[in-house]
Protein backbone atom coordinates (compact mmCIF):
# COMPACT_ATOMS: atom_id res chain seq x y z
CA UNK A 1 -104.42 -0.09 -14.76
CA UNK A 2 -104.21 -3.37 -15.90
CA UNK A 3 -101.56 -5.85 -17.09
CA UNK A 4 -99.85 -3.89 -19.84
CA UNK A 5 -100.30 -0.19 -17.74
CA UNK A 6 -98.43 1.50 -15.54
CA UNK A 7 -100.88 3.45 -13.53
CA UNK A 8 -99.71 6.98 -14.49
CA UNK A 9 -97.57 8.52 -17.59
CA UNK A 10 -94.01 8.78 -17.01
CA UNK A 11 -92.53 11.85 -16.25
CA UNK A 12 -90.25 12.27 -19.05
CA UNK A 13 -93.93 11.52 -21.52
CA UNK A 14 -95.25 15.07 -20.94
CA UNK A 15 -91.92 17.25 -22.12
CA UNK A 16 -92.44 14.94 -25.27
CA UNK A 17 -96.10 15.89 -25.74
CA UNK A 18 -95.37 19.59 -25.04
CA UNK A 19 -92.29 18.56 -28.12
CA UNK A 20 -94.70 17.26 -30.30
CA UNK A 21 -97.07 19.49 -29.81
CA UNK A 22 -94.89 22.65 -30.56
CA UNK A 23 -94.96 21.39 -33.90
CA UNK A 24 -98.81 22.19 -34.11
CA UNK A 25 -99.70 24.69 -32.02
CA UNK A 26 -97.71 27.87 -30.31
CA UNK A 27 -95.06 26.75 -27.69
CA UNK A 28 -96.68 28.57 -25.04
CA UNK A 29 -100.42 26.66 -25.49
CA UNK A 30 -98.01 23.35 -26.07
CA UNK A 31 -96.46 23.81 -22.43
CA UNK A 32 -100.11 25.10 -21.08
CA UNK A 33 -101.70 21.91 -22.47
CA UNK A 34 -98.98 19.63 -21.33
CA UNK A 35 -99.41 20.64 -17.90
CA UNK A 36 -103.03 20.02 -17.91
CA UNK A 37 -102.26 16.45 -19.04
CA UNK A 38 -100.62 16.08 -15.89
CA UNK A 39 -103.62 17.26 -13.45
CA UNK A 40 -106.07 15.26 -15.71
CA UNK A 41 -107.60 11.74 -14.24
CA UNK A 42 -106.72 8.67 -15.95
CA UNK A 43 -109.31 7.70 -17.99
CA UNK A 44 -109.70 4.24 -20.41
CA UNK A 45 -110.30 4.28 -24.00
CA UNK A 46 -110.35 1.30 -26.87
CA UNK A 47 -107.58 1.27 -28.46
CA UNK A 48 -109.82 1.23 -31.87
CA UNK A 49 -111.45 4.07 -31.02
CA UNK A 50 -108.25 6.32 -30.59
CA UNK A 51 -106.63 5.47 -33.72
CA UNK A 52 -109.95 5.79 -35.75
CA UNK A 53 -111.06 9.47 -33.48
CA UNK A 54 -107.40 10.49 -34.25
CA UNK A 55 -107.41 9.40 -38.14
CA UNK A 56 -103.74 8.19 -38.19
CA UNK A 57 -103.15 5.06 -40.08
CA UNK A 58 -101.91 1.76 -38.05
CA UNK A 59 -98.21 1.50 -37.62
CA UNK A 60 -96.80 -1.85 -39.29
CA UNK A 61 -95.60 -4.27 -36.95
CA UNK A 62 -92.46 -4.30 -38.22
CA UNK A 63 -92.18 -0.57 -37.32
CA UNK A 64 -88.83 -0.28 -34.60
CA UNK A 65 -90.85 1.14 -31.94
CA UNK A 66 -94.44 -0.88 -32.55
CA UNK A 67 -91.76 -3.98 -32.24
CA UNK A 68 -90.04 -2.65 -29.37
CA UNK A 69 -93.50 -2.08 -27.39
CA UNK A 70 -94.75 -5.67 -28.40
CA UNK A 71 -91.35 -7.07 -26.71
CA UNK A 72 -92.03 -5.34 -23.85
CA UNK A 73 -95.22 -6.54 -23.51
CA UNK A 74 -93.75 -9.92 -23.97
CA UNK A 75 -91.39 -9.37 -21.52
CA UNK A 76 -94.19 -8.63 -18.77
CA UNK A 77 -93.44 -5.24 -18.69
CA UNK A 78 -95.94 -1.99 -18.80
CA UNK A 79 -96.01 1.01 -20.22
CA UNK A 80 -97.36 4.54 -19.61
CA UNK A 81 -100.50 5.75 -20.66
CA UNK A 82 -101.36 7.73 -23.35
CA UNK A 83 -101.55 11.42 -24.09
CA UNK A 84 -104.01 12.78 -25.62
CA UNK A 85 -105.42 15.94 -26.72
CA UNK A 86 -109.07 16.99 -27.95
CA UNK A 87 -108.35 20.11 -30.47
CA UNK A 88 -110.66 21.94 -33.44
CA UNK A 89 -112.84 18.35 -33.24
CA UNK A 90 -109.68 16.15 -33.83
CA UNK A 91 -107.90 14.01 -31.63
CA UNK A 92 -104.23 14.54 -31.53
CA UNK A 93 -102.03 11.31 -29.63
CA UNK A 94 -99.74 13.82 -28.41
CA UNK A 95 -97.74 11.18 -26.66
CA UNK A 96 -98.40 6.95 -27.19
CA UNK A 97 -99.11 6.30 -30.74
CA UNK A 98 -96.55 3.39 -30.82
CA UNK A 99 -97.98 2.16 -27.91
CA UNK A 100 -101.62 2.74 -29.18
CA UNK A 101 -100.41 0.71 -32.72
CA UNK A 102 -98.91 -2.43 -30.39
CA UNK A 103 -101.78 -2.70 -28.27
CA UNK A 104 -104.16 -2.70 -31.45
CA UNK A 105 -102.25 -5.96 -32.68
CA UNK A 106 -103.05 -7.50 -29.09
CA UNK A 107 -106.95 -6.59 -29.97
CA UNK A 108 -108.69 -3.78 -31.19
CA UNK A 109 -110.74 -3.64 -28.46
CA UNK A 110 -108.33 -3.90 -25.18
CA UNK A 111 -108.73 -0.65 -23.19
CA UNK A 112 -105.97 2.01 -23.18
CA UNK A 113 -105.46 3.98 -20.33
CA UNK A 114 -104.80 7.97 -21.26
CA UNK A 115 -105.43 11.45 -20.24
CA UNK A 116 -107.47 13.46 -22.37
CA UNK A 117 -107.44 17.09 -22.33
């Protein structure tokens, strides 16, 4: 997936986006939808594109977890794909958005892998 990917989401990424997502929808379509994000492919998107489809503003750099992604990336290590989920026409990062905002500062137009649902 690339030098900053690993090639699927970790495991522990899809209880979070079933988490998150609780706090938007019911708990039973948060669980159904997080379980789809697991059967869906892997699929790339720029990493413009997701934080202008999902209208959330651009973390600051200086933001702990932005930071924290950047040193990883530093560091040579990868992390997992995004999360995301297509609902009433808006895109909700249900899992990733630090990772989306780090990867931005790299270039706006480096591909993120995700799963879309």
């Amino acid at each position: 997936m690339g030098k900053f990917w690993l090639k699927d989401p970790e495991e522990h990424d899809f209880p979070a986006a079933a988490d998150y997502l609780t706090l938007l929808l019911d708990e039973k379509e948060a669980k159904e939808i997080a379980e789809k994000l697991k059967a869906a492919p892997t699929i790339t998107k720029k990493a413009k594109d997701i934080l202008r489809a999902s209208q959330l503003p651009l973390l600051s750099k200086d933001n702990l977890h932005v930071r924290e992604n950047l040193q990883k990336i530093k560091k040579g290590n990868k992390m997992s794909p995004v999360l995301l989920v297509r609902h009433d026409s808006k895109l909700i990062i249900a899992d990733g958005y630090h990772r989306v905002c780090a990867i931005y500062y790299l270039s706006e137009d480096l591909n993120i892998p995700c799963r879309l649902v």
